[in-house]
PDB file of N, CA and C in Angstrom:
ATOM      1  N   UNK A   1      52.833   4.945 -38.113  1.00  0.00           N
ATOM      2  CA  UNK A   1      52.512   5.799 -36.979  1.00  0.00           C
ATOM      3  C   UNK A   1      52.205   7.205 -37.490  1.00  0.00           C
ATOM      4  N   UNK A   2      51.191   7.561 -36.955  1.00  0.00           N
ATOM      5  CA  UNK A   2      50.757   9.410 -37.249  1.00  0.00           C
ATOM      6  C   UNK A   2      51.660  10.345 -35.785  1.00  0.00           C
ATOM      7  N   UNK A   3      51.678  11.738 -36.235  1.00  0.00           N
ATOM      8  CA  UNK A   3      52.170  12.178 -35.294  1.00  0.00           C
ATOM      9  C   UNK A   3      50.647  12.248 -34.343  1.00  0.00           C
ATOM     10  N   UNK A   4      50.054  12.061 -34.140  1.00  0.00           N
ATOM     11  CA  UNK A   4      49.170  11.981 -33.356  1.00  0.00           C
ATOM     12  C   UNK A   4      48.967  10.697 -32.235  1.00  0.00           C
ATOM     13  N   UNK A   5      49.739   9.682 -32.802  1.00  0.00           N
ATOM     14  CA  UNK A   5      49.711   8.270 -32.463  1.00  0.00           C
ATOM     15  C   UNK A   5      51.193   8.631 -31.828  1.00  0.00           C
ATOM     16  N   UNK A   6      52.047   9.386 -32.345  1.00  0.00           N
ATOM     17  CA  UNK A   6      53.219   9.490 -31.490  1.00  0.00           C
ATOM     18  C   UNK A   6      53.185  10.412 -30.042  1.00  0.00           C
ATOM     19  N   UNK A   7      52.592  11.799 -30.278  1.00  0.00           N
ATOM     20  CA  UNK A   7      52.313  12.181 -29.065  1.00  0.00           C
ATOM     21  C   UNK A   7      51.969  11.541 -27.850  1.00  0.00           C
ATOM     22  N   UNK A   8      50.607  10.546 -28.019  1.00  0.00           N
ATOM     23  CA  UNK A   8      50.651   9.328 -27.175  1.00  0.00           C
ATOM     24  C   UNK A   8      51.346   8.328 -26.639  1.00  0.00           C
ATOM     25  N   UNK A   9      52.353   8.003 -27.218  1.00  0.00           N
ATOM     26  CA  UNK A   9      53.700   7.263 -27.246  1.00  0.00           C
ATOM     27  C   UNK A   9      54.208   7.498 -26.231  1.00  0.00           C
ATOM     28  N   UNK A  10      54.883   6.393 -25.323  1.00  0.00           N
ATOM     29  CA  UNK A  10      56.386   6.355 -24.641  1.00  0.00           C
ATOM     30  C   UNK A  10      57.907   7.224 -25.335  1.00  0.00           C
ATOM     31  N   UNK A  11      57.597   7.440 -25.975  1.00  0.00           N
ATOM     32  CA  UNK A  11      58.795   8.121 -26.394  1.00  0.00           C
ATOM     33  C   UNK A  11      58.891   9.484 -26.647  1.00  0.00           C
ATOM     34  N   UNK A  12      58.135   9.997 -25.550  1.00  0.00           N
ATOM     35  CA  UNK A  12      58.398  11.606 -25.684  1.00  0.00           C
ATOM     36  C   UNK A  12      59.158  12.757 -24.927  1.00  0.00           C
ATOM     37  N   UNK A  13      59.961  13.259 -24.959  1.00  0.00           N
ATOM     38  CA  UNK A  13      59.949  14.471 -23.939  1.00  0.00           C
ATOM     39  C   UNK A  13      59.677  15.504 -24.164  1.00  0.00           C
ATOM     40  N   UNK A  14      60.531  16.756 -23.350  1.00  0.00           N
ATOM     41  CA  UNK A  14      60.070  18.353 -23.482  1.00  0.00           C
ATOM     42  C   UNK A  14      60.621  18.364 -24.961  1.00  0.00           C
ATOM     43  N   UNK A  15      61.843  18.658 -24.879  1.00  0.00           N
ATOM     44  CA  UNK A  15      62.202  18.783 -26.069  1.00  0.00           C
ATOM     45  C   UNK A  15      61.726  18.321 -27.723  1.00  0.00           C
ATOM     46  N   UNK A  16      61.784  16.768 -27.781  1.00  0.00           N
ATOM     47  CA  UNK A  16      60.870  16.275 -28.757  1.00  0.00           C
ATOM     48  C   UNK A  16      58.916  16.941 -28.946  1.00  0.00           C
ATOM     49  N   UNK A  17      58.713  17.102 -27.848  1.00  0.00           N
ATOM     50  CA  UNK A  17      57.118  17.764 -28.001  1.00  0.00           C
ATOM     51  C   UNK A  17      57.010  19.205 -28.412  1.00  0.00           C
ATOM     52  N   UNK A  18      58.215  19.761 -28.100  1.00  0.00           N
ATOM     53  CA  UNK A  18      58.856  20.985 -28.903  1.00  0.00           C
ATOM     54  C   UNK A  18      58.707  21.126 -30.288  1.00  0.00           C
ATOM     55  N   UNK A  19      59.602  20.161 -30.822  1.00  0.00           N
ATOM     56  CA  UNK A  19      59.443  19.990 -32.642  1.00  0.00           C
ATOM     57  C   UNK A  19      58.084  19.608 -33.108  1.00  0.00           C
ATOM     58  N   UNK A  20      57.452  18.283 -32.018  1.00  0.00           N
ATOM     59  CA  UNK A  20      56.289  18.152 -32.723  1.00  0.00           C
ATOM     60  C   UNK A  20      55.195  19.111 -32.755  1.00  0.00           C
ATOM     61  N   UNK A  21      54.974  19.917 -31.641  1.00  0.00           N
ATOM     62  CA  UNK A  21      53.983  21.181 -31.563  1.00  0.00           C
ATOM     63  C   UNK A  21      54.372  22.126 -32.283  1.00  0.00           C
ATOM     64  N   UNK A  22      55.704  22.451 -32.960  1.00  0.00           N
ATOM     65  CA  UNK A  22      55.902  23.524 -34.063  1.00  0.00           C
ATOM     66  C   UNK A  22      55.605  22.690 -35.210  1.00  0.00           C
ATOM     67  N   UNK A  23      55.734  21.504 -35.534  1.00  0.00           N
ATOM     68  CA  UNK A  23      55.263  20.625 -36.796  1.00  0.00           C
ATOM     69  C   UNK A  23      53.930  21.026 -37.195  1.00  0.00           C
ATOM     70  N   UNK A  24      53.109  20.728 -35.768  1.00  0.00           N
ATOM     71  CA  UNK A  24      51.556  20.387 -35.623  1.00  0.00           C
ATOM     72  C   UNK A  24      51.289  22.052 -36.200  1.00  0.00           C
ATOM     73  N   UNK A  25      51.755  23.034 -36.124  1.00  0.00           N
ATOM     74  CA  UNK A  25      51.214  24.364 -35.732  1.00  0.00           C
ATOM     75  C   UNK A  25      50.574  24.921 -34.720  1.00  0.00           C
ATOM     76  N   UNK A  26      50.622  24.196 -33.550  1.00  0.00           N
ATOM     77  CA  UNK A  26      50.359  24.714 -32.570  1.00  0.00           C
ATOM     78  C   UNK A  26      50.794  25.624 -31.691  1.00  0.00           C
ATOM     79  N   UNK A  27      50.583  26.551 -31.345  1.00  0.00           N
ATOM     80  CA  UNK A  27      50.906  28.361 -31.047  1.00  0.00           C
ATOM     81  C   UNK A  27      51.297  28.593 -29.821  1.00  0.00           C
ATOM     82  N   UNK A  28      50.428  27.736 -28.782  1.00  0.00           N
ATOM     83  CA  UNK A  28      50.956  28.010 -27.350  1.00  0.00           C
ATOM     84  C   UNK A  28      51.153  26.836 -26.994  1.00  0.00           C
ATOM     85  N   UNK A  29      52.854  26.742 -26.541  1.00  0.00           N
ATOM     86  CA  UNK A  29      53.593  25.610 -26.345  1.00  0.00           C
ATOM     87  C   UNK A  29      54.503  26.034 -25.054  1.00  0.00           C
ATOM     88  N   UNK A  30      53.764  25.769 -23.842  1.00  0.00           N
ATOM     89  CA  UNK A  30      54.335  26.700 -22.457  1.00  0.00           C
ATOM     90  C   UNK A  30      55.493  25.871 -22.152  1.00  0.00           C
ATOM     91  N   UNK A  31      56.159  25.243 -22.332  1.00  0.00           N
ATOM     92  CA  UNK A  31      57.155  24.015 -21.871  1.00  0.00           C
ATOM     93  C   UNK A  31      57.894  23.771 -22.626  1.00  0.00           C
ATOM     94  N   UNK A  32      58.382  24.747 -23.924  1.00  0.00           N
ATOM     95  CA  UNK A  32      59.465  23.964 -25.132  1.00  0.00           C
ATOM     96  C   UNK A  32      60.562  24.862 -24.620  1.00  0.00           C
ATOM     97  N   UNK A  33      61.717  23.549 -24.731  1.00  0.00           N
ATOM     98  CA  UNK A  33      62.601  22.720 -24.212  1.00  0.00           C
ATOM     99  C   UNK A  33      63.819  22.751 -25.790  1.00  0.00           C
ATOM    100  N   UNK A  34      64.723  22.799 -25.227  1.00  0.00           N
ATOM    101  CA  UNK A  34      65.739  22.393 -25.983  1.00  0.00           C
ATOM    102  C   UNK A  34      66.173  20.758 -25.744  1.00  0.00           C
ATOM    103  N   UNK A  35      66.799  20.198 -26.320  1.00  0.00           N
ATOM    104  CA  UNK A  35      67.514  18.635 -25.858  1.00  0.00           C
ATOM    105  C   UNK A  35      68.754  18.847 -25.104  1.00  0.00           C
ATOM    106  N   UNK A  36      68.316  18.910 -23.402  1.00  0.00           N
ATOM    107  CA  UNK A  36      69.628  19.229 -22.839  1.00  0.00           C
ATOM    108  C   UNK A  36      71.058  18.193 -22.445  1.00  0.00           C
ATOM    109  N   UNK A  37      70.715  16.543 -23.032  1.00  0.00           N
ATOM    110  CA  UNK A  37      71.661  15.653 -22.849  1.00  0.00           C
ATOM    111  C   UNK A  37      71.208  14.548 -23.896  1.00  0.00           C
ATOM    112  N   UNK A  38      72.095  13.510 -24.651  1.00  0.00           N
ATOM    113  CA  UNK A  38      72.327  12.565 -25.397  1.00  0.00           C
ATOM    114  C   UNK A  38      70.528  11.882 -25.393  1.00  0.00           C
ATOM    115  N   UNK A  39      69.792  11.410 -24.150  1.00  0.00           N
ATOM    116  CA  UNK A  39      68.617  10.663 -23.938  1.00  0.00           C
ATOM    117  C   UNK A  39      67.542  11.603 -24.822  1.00  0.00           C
ATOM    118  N   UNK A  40      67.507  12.997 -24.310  1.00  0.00           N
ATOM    119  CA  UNK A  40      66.467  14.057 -24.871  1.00  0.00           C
ATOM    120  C   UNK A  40      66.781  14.088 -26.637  1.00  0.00           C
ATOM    121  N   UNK A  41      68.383  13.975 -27.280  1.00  0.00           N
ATOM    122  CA  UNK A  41      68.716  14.276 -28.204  1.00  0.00           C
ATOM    123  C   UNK A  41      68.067  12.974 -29.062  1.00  0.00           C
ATOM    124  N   UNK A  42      67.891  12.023 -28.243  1.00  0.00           N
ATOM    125  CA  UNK A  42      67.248  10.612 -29.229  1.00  0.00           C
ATOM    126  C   UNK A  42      66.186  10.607 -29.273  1.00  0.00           C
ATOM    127  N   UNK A  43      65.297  10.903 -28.269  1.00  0.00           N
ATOM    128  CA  UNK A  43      64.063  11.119 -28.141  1.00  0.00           C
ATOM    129  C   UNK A  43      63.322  12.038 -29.663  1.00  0.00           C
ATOM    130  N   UNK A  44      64.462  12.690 -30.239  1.00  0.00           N
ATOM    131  CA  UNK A  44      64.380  13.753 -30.866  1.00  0.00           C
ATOM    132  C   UNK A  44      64.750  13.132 -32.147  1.00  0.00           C
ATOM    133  N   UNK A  45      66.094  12.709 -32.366  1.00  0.00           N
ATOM    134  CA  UNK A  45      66.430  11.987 -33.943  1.00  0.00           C
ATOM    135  C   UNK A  45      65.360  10.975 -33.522  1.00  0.00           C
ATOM    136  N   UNK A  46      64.807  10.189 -32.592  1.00  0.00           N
ATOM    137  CA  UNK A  46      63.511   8.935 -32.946  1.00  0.00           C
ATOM    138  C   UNK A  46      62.655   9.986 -33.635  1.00  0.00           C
ATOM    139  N   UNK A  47      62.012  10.496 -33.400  1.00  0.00           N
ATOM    140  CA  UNK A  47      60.769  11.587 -33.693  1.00  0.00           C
ATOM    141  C   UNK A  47      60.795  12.222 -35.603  1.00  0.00           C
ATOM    142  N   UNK A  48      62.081  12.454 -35.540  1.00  0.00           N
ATOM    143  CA  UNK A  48      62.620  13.178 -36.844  1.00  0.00           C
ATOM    144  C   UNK A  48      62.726  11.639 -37.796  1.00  0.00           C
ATOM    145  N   UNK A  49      63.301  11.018 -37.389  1.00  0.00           N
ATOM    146  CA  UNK A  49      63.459   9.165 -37.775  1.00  0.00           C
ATOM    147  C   UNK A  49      61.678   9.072 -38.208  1.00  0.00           C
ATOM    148  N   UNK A  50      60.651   8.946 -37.502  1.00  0.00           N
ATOM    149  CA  UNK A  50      59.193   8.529 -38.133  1.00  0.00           C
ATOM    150  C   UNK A  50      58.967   9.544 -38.897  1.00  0.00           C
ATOM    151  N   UNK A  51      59.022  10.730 -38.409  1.00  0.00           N
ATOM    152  CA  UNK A  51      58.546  11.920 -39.965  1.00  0.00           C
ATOM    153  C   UNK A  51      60.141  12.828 -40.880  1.00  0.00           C
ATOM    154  N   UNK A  52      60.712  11.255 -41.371  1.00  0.00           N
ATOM    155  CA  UNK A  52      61.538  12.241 -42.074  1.00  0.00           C
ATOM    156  C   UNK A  52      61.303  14.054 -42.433  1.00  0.00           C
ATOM    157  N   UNK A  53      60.385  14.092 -43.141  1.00  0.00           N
ATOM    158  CA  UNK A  53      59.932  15.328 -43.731  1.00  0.00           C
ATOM    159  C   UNK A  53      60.013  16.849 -43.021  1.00  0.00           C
ATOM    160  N   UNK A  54      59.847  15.964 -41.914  1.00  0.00           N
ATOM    161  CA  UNK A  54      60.248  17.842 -40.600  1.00  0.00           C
ATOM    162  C   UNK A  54      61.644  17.838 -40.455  1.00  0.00           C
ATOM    163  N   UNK A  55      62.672  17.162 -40.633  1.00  0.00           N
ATOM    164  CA  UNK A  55      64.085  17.541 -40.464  1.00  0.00           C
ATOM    165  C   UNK A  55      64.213  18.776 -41.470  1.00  0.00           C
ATOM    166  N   UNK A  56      63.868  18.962 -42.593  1.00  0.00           N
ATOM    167  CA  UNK A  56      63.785  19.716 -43.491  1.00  0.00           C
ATOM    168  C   UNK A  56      63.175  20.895 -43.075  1.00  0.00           C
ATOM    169  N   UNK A  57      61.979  20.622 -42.196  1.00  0.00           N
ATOM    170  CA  UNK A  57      61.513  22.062 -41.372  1.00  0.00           C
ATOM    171  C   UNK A  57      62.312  22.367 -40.056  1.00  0.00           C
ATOM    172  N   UNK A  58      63.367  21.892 -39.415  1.00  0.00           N
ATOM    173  CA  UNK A  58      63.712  22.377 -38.478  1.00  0.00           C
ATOM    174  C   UNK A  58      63.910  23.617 -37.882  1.00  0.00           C
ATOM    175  N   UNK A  59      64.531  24.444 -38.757  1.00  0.00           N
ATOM    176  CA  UNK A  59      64.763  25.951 -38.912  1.00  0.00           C
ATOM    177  C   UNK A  59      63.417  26.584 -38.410  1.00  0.00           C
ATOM    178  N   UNK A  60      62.152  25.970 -38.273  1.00  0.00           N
ATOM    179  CA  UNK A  60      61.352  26.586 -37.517  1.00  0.00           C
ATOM    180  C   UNK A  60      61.011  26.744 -36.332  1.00  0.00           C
ATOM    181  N   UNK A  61      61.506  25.501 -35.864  1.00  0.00           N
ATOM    182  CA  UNK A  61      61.602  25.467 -34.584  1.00  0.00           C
ATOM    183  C   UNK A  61      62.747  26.515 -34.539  1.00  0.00           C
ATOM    184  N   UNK A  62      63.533  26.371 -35.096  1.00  0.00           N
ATOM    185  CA  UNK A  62      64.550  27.830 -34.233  1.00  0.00           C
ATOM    186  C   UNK A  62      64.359  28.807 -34.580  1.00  0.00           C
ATOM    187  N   UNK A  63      63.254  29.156 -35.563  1.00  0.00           N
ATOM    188  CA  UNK A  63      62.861  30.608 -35.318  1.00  0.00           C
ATOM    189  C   UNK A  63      61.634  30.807 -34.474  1.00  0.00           C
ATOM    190  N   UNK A  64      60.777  29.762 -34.123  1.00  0.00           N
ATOM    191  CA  UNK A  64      60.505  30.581 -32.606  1.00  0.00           C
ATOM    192  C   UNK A  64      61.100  30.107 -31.178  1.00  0.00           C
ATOM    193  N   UNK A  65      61.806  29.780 -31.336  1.00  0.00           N
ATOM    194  CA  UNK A  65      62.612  29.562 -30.039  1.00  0.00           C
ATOM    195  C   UNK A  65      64.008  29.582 -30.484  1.00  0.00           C
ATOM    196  N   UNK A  66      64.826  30.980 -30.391  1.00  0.00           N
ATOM    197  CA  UNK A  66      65.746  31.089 -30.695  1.00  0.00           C
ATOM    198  C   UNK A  66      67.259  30.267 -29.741  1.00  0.00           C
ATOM    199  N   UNK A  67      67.019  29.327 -28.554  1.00  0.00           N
ATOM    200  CA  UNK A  67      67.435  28.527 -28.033  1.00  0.00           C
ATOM    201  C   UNK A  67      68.069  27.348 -28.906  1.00  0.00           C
ATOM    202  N   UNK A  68      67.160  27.321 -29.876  1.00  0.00           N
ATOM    203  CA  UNK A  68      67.538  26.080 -30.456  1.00  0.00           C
ATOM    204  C   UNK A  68      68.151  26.746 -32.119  1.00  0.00           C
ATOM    205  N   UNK A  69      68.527  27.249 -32.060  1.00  0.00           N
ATOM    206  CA  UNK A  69      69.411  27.936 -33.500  1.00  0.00           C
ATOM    207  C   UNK A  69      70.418  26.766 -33.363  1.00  0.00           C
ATOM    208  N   UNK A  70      71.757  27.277 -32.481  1.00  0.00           N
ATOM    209  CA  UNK A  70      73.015  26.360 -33.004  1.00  0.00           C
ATOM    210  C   UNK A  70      72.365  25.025 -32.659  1.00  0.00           C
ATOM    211  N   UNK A  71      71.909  24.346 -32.231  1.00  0.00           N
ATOM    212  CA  UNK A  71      71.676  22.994 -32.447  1.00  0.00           C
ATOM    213  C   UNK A  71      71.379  22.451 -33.739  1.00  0.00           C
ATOM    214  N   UNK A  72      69.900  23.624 -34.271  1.00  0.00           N
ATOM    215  CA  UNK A  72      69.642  23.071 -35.293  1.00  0.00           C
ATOM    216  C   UNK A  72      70.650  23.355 -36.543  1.00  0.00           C
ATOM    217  N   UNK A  73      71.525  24.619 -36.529  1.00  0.00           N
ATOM    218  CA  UNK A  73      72.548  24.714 -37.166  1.00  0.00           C
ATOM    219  C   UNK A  73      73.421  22.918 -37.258  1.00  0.00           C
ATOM    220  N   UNK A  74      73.898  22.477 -36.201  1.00  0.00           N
ATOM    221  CA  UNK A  74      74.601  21.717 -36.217  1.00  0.00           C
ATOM    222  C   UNK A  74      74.123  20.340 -36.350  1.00  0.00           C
ATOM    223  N   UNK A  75      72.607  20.411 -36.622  1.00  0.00           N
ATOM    224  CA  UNK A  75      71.730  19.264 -36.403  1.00  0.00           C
ATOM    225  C   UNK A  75      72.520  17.606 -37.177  1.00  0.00           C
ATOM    226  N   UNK A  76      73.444  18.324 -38.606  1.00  0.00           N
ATOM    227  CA  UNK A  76      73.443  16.623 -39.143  1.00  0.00           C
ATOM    228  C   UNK A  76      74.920  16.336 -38.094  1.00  0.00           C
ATOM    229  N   UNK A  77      75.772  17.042 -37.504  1.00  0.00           N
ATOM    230  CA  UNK A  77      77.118  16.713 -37.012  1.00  0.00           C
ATOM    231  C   UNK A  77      76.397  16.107 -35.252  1.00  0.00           C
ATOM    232  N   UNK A  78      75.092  16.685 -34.684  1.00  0.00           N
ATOM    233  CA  UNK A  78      74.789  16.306 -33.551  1.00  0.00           C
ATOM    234  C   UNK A  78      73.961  14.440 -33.844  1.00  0.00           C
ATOM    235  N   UNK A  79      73.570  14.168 -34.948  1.00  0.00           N
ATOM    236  CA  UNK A  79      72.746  13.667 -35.310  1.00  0.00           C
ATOM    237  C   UNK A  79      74.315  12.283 -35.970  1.00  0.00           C
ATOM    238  N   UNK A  80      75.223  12.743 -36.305  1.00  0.00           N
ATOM    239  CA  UNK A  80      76.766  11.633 -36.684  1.00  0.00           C
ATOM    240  C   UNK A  80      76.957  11.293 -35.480  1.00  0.00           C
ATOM    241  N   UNK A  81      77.002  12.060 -34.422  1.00  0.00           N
ATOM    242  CA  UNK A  81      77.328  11.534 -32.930  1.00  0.00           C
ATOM    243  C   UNK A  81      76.477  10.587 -32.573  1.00  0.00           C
ATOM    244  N   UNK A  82      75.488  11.095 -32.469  1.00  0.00           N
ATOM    245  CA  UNK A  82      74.185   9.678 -31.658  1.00  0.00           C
ATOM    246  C   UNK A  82      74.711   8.780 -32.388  1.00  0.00           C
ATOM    247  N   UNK A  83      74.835   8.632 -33.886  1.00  0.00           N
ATOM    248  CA  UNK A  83      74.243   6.956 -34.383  1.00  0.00           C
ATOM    249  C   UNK A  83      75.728   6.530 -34.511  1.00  0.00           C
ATOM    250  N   UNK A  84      77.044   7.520 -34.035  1.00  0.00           N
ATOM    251  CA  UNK A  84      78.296   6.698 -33.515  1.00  0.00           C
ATOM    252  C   UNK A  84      77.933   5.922 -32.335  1.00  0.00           C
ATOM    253  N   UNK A  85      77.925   6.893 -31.362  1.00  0.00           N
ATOM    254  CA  UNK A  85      77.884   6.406 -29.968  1.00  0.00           C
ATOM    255  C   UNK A  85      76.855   6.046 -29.607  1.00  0.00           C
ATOM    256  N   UNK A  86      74.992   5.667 -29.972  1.00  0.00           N
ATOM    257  CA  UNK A  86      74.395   5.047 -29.475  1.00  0.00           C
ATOM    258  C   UNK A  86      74.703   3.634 -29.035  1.00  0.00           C
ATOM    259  N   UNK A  87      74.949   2.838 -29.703  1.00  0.00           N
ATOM    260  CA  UNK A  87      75.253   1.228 -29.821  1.00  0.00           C
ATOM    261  C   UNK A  87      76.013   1.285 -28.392  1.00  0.00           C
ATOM    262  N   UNK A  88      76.969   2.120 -28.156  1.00  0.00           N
ATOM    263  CA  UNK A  88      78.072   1.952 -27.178  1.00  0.00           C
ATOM    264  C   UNK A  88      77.201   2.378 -25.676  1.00  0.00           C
ATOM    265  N   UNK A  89      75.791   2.347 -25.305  1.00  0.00           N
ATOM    266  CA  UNK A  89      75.240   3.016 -24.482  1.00  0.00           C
ATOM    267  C   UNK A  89      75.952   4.077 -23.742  1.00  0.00           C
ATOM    268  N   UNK A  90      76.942   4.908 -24.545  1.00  0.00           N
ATOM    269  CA  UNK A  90      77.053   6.045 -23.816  1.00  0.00           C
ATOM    270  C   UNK A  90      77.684   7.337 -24.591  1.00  0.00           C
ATOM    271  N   UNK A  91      77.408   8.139 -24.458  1.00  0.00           N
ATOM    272  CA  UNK A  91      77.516   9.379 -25.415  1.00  0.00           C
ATOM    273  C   UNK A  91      77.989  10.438 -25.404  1.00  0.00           C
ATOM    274  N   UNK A  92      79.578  10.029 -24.951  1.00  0.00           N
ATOM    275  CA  UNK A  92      80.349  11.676 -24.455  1.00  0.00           C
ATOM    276  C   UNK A  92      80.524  12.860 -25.585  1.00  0.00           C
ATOM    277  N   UNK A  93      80.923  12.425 -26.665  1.00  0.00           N
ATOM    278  CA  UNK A  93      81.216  13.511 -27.553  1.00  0.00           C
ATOM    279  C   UNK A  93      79.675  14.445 -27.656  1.00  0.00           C
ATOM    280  N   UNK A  94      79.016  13.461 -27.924  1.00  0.00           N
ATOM    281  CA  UNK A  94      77.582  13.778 -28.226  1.00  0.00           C
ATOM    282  C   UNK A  94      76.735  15.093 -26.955  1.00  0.00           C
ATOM    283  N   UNK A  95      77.453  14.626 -25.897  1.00  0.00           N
ATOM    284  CA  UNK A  95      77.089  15.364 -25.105  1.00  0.00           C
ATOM    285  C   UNK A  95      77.823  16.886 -24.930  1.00  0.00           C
ATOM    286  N   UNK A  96      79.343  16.707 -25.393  1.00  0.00           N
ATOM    287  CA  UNK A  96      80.149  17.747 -25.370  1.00  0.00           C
ATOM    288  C   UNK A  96      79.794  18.685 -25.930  1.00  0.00           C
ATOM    289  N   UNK A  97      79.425  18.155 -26.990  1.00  0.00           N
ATOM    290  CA  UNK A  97      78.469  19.267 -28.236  1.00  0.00           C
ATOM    291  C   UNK A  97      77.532  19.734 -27.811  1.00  0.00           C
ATOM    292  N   UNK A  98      76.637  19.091 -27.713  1.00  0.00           N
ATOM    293  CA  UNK A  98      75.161  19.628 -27.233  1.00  0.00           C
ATOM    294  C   UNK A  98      75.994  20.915 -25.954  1.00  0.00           C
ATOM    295  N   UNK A  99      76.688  20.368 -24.981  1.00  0.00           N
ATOM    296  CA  UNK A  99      76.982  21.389 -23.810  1.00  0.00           C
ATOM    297  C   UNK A  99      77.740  22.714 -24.725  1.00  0.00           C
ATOM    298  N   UNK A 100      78.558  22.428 -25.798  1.00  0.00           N
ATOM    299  CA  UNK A 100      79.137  23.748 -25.967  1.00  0.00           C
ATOM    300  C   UNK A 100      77.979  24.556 -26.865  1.00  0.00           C
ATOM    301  N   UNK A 101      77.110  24.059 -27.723  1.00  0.00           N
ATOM    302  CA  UNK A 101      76.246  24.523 -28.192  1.00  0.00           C
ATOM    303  C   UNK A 101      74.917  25.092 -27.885  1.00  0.00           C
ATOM    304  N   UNK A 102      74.983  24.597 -27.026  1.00  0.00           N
ATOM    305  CA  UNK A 102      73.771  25.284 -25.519  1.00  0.00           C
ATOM    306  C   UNK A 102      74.199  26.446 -24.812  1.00  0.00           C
ATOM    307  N   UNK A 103      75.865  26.557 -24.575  1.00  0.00           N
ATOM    308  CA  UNK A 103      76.531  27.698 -24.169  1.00  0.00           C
ATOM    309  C   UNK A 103      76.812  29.147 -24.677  1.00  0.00           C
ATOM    310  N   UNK A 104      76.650  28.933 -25.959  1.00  0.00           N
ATOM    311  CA  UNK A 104      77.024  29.793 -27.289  1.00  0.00           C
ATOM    312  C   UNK A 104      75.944  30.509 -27.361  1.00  0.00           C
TER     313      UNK A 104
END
């Protein structure tokens, strides 16, 4: 899959189209989104999952959208949660985090 073939994809939201339009270099991105619950946060490790190589760029996304700093700070401890609690279809810790880290 290209990120171009993913944009098209079922598997996108605000948030995930976030990372991929700072990937892409694209400049005006009127709708980026942080991952505000566990569904948006997968949408997001799926995305990072096909292009390993941008987890390594994340830090850009949080420097232009300073919203997403502590997330991406905390990205591999938010990223231990999902692939605990995915299997279990439900994702409290995962969510706890994301909520205190959205608060901060």
């Amino acid at each position: 899959m290209t990120p171009l073939e993913w944009i098209i994809s079922d598997d996108t939201g605000i948030s995930s189209i976030t990372i991929w339009a700072v990937m892409m270099g694209i400049k005006d991105i009127p709708r980026a989104s942080i991952p505000h619950d566990p569904d948006d946060f997968g949408r997001c490790y799926r995305l990072l999952s096909k292009f390993p190589e941008w987890r390594e760029r994340l830090n850009e996304v949080a420097e232009r959208f300073p919203r997403w700093k502590r997330l991406v700070g905390d990205w591999d401890t938010l990223t231990e949660l999902y692939e605990e609690e995915e299997p279990t279809g439900t994702a409290p810790k995962l969510y706890r985090l994301m909520e205190r880290l959205r608060s901060e």
